[in-house]
Protein backbone atom coordinates (compact mmCIF):
# COMPACT_ATOMS: atom_id res chain seq x y z
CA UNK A 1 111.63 118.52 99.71
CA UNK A 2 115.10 117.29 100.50
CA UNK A 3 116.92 120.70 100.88
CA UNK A 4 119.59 121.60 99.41
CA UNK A 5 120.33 118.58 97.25
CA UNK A 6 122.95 118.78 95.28
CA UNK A 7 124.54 116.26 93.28
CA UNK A 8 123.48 113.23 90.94
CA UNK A 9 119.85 111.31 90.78
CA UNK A 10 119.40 108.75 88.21
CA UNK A 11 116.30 108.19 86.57
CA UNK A 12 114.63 106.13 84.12
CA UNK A 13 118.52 106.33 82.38
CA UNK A 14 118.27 110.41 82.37
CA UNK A 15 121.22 111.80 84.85
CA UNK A 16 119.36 114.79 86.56
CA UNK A 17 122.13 117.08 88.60
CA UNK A 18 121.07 119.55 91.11
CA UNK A 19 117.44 118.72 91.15
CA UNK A 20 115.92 118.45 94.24
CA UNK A 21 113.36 115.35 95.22
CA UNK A 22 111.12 114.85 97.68
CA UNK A 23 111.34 111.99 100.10
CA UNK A 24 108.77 109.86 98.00
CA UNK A 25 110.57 109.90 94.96
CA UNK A 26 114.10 109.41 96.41
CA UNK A 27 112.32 106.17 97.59
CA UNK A 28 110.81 104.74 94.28
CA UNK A 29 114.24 105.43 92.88
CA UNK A 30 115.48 102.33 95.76
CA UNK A 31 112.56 100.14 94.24
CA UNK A 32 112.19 97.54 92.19
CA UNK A 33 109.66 94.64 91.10
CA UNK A 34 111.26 90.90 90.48
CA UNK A 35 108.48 87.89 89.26
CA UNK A 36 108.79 84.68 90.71
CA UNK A 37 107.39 81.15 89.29
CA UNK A 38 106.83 78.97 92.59
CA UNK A 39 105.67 75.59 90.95
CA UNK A 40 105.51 73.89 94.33
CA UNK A 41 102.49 75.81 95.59
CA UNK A 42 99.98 72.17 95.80
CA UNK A 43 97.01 74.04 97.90
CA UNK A 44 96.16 77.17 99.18
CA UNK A 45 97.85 77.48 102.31
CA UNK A 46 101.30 77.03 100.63
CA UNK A 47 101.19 81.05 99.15
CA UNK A 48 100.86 81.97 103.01
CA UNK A 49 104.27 80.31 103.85
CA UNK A 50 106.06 82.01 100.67
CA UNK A 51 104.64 85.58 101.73
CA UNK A 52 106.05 84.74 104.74
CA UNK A 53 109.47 83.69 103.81
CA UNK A 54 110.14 86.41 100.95
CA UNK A 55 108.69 89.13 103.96
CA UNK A 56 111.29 88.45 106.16
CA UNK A 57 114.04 88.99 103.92
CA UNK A 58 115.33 92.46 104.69
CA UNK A 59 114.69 95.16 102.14
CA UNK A 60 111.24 93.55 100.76
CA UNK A 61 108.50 96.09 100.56
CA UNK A 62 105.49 93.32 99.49
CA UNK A 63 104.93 90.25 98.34
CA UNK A 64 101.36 89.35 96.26
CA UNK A 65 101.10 86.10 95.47
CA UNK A 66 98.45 84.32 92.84
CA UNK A 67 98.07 80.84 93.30
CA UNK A 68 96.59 80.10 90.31
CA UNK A 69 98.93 80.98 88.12
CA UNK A 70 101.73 79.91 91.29
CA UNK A 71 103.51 83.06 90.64
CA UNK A 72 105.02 85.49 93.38
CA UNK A 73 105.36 89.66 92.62
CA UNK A 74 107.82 90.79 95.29
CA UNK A 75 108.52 94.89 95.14
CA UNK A 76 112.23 94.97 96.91
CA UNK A 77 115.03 97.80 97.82
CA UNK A 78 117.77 96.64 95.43
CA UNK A 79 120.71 98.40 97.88
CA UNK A 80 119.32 95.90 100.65
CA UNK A 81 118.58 92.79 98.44
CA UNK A 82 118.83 91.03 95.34
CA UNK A 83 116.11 88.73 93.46
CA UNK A 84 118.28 85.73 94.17
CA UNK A 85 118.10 86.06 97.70
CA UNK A 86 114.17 86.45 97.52
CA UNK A 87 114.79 83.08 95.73
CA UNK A 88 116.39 81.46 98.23
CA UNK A 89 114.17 82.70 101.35
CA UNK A 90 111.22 80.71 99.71
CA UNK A 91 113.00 77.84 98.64
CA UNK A 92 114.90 77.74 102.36
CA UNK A 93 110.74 76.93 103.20
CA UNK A 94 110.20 74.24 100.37
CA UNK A 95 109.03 76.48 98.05
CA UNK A 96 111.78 76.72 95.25
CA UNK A 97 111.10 79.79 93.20
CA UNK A 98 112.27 80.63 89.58
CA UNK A 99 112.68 84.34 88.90
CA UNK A 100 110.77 85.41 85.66
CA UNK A 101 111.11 89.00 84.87
C-alpha cells in the first residue's frame, strides 16, 4: 500500500478522499484503451510496422493489432499521451489511422 495517502483519487466518476491504493491500482487509474481503424494495412507484414510505430510513442503500454478487421487496440498513459498522437506515430510510417472509440 501507498502509505499514508491522503488526499483525492478519482474513480469510475466516484471522488474517494483518504483512501489508500496500492501501487497497481494507482496505475490502472493512468490507463486508458483508444481503437484505431488503419485501412492501409494491404498484407501481413504492414501490422508489424504499426506495432512498431504506436510502441515507440512514449506512454503506450501495448498495442494488439487484427489485421483482418485492420484495426489497432493501443492501452496508453493519458498524462504521457493522447490518442491523436498514437494517430500520428502510425501515419508518420504510412499507416494513417482513424481513432474509433
Amino acid at each position: 500500500m501507498i502509505a499514508g495517502l491522503a488526499g483525492l483519487a478519482i474513480m469510475g466518476g466516484m471522488a474517494l478522499a483518504g483512501a489508500q491504493f496500492s501501487q497497481t491500482e494507482v496505475a490502472e487509474v493512468q490507463q486508458a484503451t483508444a481503437r484505431f481503424s488503419v485501412d492501409n494495412m494491404t498484407c501481413a507484414t504492414c501490422p508489424i510496422s504499426v506495432k512498431k510505430a504506436m510502441l515507440r510513442v512514449d506512454g503506450v503500454k501495448s498495442v494488439e493489432i487484427d489485421f483482418g478487421t485492420k484495426t489497432a487496440e493501443v492501452v496508453y498513459d493519458p498524462a504521457i499521451t493522447s490518442p491523436e498522437t498514437i494517430a500520428a506515430a502510425s501515419a508518420g510510417v504510412g499507416y494513417p489511422a482513424v481513432q474509433t472509440s
